[in-house]
Protein backbone atom coordinates (compact mmCIF):
# COMPACT_ATOMS: atom_id res chain seq x y z
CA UNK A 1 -122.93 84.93 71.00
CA UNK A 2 -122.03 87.57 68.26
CA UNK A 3 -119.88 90.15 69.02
CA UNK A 4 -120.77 94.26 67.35
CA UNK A 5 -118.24 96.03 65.86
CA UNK A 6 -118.19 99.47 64.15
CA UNK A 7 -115.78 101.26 62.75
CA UNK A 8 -115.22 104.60 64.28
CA UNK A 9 -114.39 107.24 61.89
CA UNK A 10 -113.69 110.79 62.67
CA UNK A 11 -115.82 113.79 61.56
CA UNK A 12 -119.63 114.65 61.09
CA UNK A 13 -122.24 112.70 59.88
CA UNK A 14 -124.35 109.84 60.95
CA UNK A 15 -122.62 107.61 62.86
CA UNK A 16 -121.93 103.70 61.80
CA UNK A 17 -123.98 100.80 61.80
CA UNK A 18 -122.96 97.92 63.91
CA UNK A 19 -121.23 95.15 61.95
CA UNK A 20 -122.38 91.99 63.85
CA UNK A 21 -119.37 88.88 63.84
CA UNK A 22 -119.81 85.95 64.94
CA UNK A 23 -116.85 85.64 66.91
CA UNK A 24 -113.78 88.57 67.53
CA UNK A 25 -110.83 87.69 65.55
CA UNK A 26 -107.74 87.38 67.90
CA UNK A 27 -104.85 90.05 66.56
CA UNK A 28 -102.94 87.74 64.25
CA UNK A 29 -99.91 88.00 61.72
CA UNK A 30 -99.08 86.33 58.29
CA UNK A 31 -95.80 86.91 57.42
CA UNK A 32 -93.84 85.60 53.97
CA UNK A 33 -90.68 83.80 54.44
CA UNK A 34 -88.06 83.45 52.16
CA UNK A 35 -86.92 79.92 50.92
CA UNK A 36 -84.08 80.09 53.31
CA UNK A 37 -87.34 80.90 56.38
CA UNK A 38 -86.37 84.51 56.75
CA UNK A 39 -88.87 86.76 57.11
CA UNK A 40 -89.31 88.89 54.26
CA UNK A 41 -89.79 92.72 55.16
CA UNK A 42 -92.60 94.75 53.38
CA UNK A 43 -95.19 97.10 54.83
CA UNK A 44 -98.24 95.12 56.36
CA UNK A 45 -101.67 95.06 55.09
CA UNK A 46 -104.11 95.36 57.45
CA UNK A 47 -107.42 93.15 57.20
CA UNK A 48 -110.41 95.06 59.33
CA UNK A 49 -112.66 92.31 61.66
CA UNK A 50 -115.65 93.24 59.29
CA UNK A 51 -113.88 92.50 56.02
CA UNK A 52 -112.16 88.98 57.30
CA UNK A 53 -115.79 88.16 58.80
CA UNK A 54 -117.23 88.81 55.30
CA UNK A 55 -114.53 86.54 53.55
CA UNK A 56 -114.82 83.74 55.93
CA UNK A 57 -118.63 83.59 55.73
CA UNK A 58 -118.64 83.87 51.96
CA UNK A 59 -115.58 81.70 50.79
CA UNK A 60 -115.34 79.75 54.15
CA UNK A 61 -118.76 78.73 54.71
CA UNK A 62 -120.08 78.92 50.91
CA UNK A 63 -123.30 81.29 51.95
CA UNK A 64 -124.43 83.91 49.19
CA UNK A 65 -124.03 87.40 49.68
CA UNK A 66 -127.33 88.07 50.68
CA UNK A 67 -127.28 85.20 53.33
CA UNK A 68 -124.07 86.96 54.74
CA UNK A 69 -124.81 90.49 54.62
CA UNK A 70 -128.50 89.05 56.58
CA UNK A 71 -126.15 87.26 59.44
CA UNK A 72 -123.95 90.19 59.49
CA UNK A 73 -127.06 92.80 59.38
CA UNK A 74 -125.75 94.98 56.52
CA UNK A 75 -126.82 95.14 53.46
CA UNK A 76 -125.71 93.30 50.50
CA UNK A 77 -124.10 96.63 48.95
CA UNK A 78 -122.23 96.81 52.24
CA UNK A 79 -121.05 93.33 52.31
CA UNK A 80 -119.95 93.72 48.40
CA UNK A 81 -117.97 96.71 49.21
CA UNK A 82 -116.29 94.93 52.06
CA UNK A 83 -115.19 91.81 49.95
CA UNK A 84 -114.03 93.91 47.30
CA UNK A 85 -111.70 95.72 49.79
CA UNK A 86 -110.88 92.34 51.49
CA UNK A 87 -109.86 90.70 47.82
CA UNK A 88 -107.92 93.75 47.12
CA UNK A 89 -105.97 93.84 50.02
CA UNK A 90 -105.32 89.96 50.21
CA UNK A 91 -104.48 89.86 46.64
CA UNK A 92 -102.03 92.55 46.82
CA UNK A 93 -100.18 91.11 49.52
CA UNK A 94 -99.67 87.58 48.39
CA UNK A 95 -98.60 88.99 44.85
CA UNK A 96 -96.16 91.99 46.27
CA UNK A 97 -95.16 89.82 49.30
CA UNK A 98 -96.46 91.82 52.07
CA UNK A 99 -97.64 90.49 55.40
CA UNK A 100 -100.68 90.76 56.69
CA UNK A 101 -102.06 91.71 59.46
CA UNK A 102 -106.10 90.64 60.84
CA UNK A 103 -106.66 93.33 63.60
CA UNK A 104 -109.20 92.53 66.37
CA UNK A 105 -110.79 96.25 66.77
């Protein structure tokens, strides 16, 4: 069963195109510990369901980006965009130390 998601965003224009995932991501958080295991404080970055279901199918399960933006049914300049975002925001909190948060909607 895949599950639809769009991200609502506020103002005119055409609405969204569903993002279809393969499963809903349950609300998780990865937080850096210290080397004593305390929690080390930062402000969280937050990973949207769209942009975690485009890493996992493209680094995860080794398909090319035009197999994933096809199971996801975006297009391949959509799927792009949302890796680049995902790598940015991944990469920024593993080399600032920031935790990260994978929100469900």
């Amino acid at each position: 069963m895949t599950w639809a998601w769009r991200r609502r965003r506020g103002g005119r224009g055409r609405p969204p195109k569903p993002r279809f995932i393969s499963r809903p991501s349950t609300p998780l958080s990865f937080i850096p510990i210290d080397e004593y295991g305390h929690p080390i404080p930062g402000v969280p970055v937050e990973l949207q369901p769209d942009e975690l279901e485009a890493l996992r199918l493209v680094y995860a399960e080794g398909l090319s980006q035009e197999e994933a933006a096809a199971r996801m049914k975006v297009s391949r300049g959509t799927l792009w965009r949302l890796l680049s975002s995902a790598r940015r925001k991944v990469a920024e909190a593993l080399s600032q130390g920031r935790p990260i948060h994978l929100r469900r909607t």
